[in-house]
C-alpha atoms as a PDB file:
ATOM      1  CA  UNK A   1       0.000   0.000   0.000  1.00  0.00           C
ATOM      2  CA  UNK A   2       1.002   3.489  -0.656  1.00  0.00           C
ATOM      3  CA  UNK A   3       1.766   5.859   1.633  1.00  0.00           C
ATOM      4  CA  UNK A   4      -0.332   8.973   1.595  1.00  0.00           C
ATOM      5  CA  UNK A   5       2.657  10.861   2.618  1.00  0.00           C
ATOM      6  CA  UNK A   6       4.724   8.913  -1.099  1.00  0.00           C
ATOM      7  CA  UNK A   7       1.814  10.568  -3.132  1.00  0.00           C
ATOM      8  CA  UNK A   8       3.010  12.041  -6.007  1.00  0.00           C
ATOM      9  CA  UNK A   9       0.981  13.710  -8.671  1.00  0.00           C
ATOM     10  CA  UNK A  10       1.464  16.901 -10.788  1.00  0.00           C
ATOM     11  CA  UNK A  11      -1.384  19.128 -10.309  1.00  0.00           C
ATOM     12  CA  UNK A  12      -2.721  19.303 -13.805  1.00  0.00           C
ATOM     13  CA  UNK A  13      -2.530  15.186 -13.649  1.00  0.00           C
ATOM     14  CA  UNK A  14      -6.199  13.808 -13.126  1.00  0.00           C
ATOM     15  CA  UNK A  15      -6.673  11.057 -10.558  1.00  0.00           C
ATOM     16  CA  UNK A  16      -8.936   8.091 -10.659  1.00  0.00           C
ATOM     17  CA  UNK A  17      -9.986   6.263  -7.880  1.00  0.00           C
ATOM     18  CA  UNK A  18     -11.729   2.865  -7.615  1.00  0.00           C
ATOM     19  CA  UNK A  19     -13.901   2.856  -4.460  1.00  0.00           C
ATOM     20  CA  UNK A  20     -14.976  -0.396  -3.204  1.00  0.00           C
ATOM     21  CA  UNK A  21     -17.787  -1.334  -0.605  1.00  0.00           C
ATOM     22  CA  UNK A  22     -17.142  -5.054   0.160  1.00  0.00           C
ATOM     23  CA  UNK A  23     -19.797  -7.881   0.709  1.00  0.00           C
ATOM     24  CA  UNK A  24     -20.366 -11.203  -0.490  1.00  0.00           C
ATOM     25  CA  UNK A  25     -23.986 -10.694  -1.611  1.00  0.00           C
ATOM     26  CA  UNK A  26     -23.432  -7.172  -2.823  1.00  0.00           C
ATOM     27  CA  UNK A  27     -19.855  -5.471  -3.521  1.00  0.00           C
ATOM     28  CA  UNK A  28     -20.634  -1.769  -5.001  1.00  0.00           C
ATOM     29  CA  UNK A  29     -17.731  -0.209  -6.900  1.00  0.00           C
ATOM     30  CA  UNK A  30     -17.262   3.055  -8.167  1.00  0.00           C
ATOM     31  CA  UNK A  31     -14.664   4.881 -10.522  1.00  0.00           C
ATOM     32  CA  UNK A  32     -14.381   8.472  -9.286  1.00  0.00           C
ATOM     33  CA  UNK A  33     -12.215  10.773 -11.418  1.00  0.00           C
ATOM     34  CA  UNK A  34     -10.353  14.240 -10.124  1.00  0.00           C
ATOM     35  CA  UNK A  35      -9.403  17.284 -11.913  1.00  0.00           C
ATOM     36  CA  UNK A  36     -10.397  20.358 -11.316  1.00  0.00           C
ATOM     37  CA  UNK A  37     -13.566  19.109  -9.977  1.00  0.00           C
ATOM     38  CA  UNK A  38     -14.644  15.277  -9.130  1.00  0.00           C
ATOM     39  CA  UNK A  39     -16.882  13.074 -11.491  1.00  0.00           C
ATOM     40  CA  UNK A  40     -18.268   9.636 -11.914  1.00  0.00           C
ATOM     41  CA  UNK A  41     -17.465   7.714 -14.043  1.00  0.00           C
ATOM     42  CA  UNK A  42     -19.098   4.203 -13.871  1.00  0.00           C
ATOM     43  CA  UNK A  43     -20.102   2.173 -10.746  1.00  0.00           C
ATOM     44  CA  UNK A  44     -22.148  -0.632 -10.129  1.00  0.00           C
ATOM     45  CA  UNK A  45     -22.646  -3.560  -7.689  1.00  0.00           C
ATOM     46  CA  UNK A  46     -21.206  -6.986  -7.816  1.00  0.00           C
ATOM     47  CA  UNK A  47     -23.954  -9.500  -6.844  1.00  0.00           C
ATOM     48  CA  UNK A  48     -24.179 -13.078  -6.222  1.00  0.00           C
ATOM     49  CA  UNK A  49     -26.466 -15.977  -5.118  1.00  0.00           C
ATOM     50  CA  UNK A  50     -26.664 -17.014  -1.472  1.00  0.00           C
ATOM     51  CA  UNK A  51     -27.590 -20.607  -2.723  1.00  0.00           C
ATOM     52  CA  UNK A  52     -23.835 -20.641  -4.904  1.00  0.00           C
ATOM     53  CA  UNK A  53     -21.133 -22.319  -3.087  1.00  0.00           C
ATOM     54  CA  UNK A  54     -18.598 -19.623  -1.432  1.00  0.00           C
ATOM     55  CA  UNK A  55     -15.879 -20.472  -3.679  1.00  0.00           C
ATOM     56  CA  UNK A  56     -17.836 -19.739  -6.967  1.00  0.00           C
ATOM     57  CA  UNK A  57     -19.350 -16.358  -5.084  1.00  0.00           C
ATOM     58  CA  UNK A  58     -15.716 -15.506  -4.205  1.00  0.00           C
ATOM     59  CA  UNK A  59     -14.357 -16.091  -7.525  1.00  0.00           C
ATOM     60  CA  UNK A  60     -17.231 -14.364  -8.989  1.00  0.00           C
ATOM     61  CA  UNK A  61     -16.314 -11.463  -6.855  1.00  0.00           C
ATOM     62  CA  UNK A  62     -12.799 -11.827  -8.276  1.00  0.00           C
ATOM     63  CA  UNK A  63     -13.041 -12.120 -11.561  1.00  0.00           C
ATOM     64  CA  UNK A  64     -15.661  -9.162 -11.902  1.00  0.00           C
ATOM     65  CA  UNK A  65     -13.064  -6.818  -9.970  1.00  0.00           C
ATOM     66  CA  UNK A  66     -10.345  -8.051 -12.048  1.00  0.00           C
ATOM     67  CA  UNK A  67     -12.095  -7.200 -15.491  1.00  0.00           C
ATOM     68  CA  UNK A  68     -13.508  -3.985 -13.888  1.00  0.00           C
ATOM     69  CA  UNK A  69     -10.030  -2.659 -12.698  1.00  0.00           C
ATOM     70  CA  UNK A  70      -8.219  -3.853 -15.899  1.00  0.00           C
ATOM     71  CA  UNK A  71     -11.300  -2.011 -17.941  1.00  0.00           C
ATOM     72  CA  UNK A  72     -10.756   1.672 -15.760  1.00  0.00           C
ATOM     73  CA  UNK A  73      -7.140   1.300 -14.961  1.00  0.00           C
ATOM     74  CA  UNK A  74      -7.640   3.211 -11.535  1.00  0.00           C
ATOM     75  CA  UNK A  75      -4.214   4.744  -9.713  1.00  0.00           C
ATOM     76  CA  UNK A  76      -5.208   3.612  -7.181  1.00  0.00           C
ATOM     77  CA  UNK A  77      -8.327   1.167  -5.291  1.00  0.00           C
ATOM     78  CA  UNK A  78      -9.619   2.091  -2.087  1.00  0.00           C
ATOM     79  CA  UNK A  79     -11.901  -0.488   0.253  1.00  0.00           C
ATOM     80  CA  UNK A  80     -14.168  -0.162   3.329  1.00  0.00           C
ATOM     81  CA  UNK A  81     -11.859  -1.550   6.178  1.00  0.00           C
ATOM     82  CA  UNK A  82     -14.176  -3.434   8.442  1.00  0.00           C
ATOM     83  CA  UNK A  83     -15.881  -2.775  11.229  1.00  0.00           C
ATOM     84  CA  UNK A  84     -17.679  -5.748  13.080  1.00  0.00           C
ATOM     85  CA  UNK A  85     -21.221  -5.556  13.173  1.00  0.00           C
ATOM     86  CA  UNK A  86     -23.939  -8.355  12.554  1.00  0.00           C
ATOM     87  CA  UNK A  87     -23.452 -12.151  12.201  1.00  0.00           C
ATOM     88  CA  UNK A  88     -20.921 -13.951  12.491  1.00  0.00           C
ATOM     89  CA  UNK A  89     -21.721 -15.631   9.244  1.00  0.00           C
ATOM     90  CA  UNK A  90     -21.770 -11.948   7.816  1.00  0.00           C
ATOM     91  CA  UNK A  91     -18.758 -11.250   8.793  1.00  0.00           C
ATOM     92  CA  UNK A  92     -17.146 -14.385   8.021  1.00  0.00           C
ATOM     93  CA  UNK A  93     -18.245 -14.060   4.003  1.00  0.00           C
ATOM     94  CA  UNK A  94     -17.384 -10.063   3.986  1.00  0.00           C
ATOM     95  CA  UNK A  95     -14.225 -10.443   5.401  1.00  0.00           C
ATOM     96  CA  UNK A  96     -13.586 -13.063   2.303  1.00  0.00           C
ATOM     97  CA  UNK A  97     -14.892 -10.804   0.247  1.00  0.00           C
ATOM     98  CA  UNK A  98     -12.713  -8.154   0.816  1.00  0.00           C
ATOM     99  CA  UNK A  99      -9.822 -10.774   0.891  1.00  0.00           C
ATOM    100  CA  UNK A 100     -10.758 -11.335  -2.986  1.00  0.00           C
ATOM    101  CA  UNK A 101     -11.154  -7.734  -3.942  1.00  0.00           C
ATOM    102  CA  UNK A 102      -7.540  -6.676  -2.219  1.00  0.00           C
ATOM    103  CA  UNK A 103      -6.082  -9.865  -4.127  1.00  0.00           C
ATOM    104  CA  UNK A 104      -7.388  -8.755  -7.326  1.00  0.00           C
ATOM    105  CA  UNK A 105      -6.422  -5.122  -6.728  1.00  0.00           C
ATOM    106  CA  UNK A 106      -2.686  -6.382  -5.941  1.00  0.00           C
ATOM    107  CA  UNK A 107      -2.450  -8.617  -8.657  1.00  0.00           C
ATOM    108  CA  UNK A 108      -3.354  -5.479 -10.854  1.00  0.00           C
ATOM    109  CA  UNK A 109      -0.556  -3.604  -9.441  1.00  0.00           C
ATOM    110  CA  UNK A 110      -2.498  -0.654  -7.645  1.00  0.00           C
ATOM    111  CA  UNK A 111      -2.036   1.051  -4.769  1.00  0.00           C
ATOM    112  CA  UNK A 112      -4.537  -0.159  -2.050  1.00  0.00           C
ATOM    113  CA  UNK A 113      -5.956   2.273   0.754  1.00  0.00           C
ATOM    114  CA  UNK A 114      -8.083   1.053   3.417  1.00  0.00           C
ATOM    115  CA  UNK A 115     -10.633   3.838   5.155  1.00  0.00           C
ATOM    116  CA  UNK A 116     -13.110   2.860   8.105  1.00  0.00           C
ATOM    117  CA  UNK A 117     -16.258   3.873   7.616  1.00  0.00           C
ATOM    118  CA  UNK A 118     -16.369   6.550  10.444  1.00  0.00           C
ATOM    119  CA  UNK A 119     -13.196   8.259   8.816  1.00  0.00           C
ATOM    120  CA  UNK A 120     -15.652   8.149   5.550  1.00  0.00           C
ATOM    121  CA  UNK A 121     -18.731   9.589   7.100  1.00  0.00           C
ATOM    122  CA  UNK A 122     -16.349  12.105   8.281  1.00  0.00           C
ATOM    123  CA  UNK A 123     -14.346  13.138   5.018  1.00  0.00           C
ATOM    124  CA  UNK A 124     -17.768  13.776   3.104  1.00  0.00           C
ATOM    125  CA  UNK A 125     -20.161  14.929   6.288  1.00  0.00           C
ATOM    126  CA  UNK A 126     -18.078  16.681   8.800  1.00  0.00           C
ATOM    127  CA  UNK A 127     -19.379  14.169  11.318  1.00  0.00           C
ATOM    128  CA  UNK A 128     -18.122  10.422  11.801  1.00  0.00           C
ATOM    129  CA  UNK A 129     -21.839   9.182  13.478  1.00  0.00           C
ATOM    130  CA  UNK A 130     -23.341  10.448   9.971  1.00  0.00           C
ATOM    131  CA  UNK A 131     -26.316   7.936   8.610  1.00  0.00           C
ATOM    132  CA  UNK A 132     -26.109   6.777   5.295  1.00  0.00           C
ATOM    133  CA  UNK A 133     -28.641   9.091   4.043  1.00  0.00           C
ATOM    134  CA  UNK A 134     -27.165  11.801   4.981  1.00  0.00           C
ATOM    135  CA  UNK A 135     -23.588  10.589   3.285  1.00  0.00           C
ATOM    136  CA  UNK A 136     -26.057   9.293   0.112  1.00  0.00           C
ATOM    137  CA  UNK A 137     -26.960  13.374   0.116  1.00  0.00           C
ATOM    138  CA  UNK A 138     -23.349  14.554   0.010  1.00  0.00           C
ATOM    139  CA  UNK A 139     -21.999  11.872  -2.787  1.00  0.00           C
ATOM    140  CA  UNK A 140     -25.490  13.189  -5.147  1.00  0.00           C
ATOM    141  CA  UNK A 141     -24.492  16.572  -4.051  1.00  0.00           C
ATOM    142  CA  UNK A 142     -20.976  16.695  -4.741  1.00  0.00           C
ATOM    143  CA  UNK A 143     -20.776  14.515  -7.911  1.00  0.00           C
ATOM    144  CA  UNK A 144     -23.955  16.833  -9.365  1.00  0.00           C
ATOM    145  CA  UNK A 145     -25.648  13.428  -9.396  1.00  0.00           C
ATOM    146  CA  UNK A 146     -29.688  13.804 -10.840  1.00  0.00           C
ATOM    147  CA  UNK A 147     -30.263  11.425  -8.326  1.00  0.00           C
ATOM    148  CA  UNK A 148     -28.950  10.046  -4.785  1.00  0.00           C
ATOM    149  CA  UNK A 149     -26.878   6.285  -6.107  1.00  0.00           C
ATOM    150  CA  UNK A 150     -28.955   3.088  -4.769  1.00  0.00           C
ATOM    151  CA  UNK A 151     -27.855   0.388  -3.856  1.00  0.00           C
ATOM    152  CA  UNK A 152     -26.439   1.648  -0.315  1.00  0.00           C
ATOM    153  CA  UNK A 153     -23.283  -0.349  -1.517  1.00  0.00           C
ATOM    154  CA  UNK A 154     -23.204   1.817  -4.504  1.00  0.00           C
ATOM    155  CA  UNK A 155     -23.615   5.156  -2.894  1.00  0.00           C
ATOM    156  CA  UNK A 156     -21.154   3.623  -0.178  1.00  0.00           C
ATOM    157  CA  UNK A 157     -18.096   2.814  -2.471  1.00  0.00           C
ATOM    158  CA  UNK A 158     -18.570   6.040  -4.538  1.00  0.00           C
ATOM    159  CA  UNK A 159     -18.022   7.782  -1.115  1.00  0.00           C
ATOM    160  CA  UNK A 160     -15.046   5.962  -0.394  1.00  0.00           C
ATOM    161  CA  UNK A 161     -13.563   7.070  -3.620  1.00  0.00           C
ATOM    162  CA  UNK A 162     -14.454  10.373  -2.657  1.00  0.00           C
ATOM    163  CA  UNK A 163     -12.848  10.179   0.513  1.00  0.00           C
ATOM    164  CA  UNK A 164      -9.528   8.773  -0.543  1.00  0.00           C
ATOM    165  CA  UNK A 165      -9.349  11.652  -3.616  1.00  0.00           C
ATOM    166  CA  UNK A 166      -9.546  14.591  -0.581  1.00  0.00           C
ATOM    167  CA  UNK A 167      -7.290  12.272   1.919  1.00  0.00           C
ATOM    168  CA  UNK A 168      -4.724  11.946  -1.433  1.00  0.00           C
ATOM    169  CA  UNK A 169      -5.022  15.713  -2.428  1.00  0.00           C
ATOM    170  CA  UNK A 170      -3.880  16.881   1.257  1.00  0.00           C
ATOM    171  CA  UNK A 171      -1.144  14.901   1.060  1.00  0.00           C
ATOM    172  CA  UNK A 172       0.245  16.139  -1.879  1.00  0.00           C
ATOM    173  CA  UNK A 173       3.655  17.809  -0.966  1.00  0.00           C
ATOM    174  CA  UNK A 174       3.784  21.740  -0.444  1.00  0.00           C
ATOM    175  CA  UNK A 175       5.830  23.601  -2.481  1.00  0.00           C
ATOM    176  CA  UNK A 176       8.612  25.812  -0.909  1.00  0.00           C
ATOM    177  CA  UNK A 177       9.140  28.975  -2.690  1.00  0.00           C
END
C-alpha cells in the first residue's frame, strides 16, 4: 500500500480512484475521477447468489473486480476496512470478500488504501456518526448526481472514492518557494 505521505501527482494530472464497498452478496464499486472538480465515471454492484457455493461467489467477486479494474485502470483502489457488526456468518463471508477484492487489486498492481467507515462519514459529512442518508446526500451533491446512487453499496463505495481523492489531495507535498 502506498503511503499517503509517497503521493506524487502533478497538479494538472487527473486522478482516478476505484472505491470499493465489500460484501459477499453485494460489492458496489465506483470509478471516481479528479481534476479540477470530481466526477463519476461508472459504478455498479457486484452480486451473487446465497444458494452458490462460497468459492464460486468468491471467484465471482474476483473475476468481476479483475475485469472492472483492468477495464478503468484506476491509480489507485480504495476499500471499506471493516468494522464488526452483525453475524458472524456476515462477517465471516465479507471479510472473504474483501480478501478477494484486495487480491485482485494487488495482482493489478495498484495502490490499495483502506478507510473505516467513520473516517468516511467524516471526510464527506463533517461528522463520523453520519447515517447513510445523509452521506447518500453529500456523494449526489458533490458529484452533481440527478439522483442520490442506490444500492447503499453503490452510494457507499462512490463515497469511499471520494474520501480517498480529498485524503490523497492533502497529502500532496507543499511547495517551498
Amino acid at each position: 500500500m502506498q503511503g499517503l505521505g509517497d503521493h506524487k501527482m502533478a497538479a494538472s494530472t487527473p486522478s482516478r480512484v476505484m472505491g470499493i464497498d465489500p460484501g459477499l452478496s453485494e460489492t458496489g464499486w465506483a470509478v471516481v475521477e479528479s481534476h479540477s472538480s470530481e466526477s463519476l465515471l461508472a459504478s455498479g454492484v457486484i452480486r451473487t447468489a446465497s444458494k452458490t457455493p462460497l468459492p464460486e461467489r468468491l471467484r465471482h467477486i474476483h473475476e468481476q473486480l479483475t475485469a472492472l479494474i483492468g477495464t478503468h485502470r484506476p491509480a489507485s483502489v480504495a476499500v471499506e476496512d471493516m468494522f464488526f457488526a452483525g453475524t458472524a456468518a456476515t462477517i465471516r463471508g465479507t471479510l472473504e470478500a474483501r480478501g478477494v477484492i484486495l487480491l485482485a487489486a494487488s495482482h493489478a498492481r495498484c495502490p490499495i488504501a483502506e478507510y473505516h467507515p467513520r473516517t468516511v462519514k467524516l471526510a464527506l459529512t463533517g461528522s463520523g456518526g453520519a447515517a447513510k442518508p445523509q452521506v447518500r446526500r453529500m456523494v449526489e451533491r458533490l458529484l452533481r448526481l440527478e439522483k442520490p446512487p442506490r444500492p447503499d453499496d453503490l452510494s457507499d463505495a462512490i463515497a469511499i472514492a471520494l474520501c480517498h481523492l480529498r485524503f490523497t489531495r492533502r497529502a500532496k507535498p507543499r511547495l517551498s518557494s
